[in-house]
N, C-alpha and C. Protein backbone atom coordinates (compact mmCIF):
# COMPACT_ATOMS: atom_id res chain seq x y z
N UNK A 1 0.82 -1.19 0.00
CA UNK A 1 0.00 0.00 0.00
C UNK A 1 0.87 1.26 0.00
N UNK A 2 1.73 1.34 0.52
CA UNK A 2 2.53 2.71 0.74
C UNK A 2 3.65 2.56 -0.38
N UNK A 3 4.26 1.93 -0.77
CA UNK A 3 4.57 1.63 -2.30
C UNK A 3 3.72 2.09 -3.18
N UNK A 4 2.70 1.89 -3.79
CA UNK A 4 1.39 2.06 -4.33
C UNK A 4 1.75 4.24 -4.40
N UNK A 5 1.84 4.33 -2.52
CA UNK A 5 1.52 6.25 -2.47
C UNK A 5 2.64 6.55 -3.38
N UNK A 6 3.63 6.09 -2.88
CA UNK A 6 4.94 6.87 -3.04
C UNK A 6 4.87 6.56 -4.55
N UNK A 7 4.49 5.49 -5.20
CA UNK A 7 4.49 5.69 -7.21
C UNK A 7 3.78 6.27 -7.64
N UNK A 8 2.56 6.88 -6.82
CA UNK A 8 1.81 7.75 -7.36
C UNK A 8 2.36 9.32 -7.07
N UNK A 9 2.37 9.63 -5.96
CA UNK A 9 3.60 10.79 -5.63
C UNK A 9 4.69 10.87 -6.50
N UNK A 10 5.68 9.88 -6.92
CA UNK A 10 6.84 10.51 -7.93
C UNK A 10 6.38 10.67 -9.32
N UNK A 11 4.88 10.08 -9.33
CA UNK A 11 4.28 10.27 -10.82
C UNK A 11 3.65 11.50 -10.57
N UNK A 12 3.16 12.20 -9.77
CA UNK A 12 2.15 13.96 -9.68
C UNK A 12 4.20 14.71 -10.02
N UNK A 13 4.99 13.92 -8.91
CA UNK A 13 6.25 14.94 -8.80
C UNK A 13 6.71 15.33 -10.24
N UNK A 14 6.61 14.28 -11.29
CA UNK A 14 7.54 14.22 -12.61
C UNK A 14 6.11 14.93 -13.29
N UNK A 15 4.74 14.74 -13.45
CA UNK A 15 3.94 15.33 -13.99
C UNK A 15 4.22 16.59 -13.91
N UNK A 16 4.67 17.54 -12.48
CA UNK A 16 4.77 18.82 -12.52
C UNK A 16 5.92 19.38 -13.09
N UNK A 17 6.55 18.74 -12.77
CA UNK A 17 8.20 18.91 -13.74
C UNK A 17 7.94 18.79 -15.28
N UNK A 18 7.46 17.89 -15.71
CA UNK A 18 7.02 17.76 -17.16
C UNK A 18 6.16 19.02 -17.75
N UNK A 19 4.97 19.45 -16.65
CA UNK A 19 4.55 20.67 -17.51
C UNK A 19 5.02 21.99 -17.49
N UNK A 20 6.16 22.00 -16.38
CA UNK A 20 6.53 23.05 -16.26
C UNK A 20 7.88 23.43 -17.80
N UNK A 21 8.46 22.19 -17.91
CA UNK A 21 9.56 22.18 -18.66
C UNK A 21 8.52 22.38 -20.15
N UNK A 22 7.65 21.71 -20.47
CA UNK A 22 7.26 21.97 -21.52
C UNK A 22 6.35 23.68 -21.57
N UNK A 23 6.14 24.44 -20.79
CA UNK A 23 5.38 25.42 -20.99
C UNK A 23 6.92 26.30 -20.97
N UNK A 24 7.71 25.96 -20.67
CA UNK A 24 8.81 26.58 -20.78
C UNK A 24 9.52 26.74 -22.32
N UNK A 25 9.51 25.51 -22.62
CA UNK A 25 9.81 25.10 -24.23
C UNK A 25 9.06 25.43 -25.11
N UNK A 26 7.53 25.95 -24.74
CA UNK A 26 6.91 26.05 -25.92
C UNK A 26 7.18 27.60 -26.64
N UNK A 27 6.99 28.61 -25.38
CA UNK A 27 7.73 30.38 -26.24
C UNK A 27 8.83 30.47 -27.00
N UNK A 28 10.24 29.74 -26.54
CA UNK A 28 11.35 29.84 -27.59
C UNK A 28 10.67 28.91 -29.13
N UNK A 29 9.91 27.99 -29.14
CA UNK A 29 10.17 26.98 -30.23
C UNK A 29 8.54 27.84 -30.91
N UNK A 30 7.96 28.80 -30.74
CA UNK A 30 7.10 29.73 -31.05
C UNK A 30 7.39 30.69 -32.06
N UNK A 31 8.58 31.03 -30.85
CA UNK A 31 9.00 32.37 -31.32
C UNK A 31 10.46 32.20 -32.90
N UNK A 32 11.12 30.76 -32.60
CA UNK A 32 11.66 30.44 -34.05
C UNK A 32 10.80 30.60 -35.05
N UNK A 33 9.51 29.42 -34.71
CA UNK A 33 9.05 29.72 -36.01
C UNK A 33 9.02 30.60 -36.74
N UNK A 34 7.71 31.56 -36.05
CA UNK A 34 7.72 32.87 -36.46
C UNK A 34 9.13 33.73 -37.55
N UNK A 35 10.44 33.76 -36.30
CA UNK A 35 11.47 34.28 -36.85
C UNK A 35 11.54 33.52 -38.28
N UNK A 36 11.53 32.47 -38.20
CA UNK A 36 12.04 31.45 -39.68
C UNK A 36 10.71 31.58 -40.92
N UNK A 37 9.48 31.78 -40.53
CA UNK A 37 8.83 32.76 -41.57
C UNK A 37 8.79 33.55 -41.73
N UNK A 38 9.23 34.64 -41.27
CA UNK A 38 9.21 36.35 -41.37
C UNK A 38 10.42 36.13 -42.33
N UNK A 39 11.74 35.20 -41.93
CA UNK A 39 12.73 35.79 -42.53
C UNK A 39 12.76 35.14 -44.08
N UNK A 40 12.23 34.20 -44.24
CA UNK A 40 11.62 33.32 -45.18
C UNK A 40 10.92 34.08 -46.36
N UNK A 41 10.24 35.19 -45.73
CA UNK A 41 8.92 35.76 -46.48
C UNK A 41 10.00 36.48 -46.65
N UNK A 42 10.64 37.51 -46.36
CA UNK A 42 11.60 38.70 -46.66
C UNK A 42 12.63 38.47 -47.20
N UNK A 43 13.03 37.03 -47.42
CA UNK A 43 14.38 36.58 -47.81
C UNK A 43 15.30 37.24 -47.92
N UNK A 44 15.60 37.22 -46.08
CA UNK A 44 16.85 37.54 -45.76
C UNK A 44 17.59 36.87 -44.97
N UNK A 45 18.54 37.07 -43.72
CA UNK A 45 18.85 36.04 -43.31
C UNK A 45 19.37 37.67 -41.86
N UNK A 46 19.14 36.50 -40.69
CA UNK A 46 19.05 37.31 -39.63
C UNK A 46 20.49 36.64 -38.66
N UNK A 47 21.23 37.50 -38.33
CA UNK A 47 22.68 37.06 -37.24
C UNK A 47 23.34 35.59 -38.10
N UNK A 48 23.12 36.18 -39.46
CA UNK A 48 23.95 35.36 -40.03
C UNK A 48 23.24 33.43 -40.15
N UNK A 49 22.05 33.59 -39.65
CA UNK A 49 21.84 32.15 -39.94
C UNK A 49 20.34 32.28 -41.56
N UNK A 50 20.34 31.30 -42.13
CA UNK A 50 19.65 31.18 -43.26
C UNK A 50 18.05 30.97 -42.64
N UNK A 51 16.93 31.27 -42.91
CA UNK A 51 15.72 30.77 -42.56
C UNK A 51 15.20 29.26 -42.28
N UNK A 52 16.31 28.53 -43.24
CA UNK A 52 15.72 26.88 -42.61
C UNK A 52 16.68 26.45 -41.13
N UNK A 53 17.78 27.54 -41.03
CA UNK A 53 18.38 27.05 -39.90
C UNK A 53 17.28 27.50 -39.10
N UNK A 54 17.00 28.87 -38.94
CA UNK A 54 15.62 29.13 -37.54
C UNK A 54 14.58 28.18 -37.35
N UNK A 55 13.92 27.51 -38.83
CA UNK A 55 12.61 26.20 -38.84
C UNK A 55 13.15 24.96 -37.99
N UNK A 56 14.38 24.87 -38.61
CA UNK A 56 15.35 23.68 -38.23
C UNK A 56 15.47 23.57 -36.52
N UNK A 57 15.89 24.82 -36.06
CA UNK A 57 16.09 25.08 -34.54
C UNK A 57 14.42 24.86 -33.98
N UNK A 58 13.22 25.50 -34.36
CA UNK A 58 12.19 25.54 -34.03
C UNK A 58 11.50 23.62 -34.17
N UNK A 59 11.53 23.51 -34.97
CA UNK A 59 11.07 22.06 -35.15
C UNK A 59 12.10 21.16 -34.10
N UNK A 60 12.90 21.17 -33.84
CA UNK A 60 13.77 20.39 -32.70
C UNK A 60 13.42 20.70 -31.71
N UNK A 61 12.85 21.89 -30.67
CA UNK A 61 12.60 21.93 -30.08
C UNK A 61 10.66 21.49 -29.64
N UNK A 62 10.26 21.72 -31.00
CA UNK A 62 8.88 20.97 -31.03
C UNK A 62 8.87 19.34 -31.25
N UNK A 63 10.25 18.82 -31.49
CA UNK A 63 10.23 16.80 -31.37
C UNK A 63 11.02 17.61 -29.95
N UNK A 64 11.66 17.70 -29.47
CA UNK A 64 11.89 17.25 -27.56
C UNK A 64 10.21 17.62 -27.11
N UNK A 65 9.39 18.51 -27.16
CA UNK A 65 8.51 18.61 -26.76
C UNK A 65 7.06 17.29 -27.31
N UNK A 66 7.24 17.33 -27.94
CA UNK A 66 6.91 15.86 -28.20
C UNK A 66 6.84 14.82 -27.32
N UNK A 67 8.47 14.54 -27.60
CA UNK A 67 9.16 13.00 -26.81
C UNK A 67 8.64 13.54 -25.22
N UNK A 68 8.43 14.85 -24.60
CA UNK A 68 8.29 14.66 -23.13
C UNK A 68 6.48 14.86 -23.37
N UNK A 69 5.70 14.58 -24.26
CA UNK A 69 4.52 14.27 -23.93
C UNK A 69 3.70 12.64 -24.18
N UNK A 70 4.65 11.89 -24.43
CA UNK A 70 5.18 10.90 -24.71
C UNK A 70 5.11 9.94 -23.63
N UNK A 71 6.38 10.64 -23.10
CA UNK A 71 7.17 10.06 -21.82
C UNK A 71 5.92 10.35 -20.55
N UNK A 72 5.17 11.61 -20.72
CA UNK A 72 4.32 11.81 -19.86
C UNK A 72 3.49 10.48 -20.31
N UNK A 73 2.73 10.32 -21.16
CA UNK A 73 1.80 9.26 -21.21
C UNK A 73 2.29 7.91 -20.94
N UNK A 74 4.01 7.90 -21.18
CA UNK A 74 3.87 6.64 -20.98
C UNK A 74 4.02 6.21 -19.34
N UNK A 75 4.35 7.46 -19.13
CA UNK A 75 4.32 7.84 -16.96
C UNK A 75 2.80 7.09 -17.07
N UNK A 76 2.22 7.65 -17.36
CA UNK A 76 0.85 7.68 -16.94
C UNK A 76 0.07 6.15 -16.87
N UNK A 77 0.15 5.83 -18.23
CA UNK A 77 -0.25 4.22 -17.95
C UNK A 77 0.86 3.51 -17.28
N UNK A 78 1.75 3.49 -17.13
CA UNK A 78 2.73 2.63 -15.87
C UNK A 78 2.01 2.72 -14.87
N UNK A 79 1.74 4.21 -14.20
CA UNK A 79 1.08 4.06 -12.94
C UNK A 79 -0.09 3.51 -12.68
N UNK A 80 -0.65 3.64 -13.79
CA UNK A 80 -2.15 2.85 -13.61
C UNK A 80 -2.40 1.09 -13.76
N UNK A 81 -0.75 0.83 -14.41
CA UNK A 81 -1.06 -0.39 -14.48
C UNK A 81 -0.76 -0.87 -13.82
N UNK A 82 0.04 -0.04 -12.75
CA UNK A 82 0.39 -0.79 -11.58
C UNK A 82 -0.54 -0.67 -10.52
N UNK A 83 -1.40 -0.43 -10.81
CA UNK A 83 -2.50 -0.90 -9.32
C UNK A 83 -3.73 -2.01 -9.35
């Protein structure tokens, strides 16, 4: 039974960590995009990088955000299948 608390406790603990890291990740991988179509549409190129490098940077940070909603679900049925 107290096994049982404590896997449900490090699963709320990593849930809050998980949304915090992803609401964190989501403004920078926002704000690439954006940059990588503006500069796209204007065809120019901003601090020296080309427009698919900004998509390129933005889309990588939208697969890690991904893989940790993922990892959340797969948190999620573990814990449930363990009871």
């Amino acid at each position: 039974m107290a096994n049982e608390k404590s896997k449900e406790e490090a699963y709320e603990i990593e849930s809050k960590k998980f949304t915090r890291y992803h609401s964190i990740l989501e403004w920078p991988a926002l704000a690439l995009l954006v940059v990588g179509i503006v500069t796209a549409a204007l065809d120019v190129t901003l601090a020296g990088f080309t427009p698919i490098v900004w998509l390129v940077l933005s889309f990588g940070l939208i697969l890690v955000i991904t893989c940790m909603e993922v990892s959340m679900i797969r948190a999620f049925l573990e814990s449930r299948k363990q009871k």
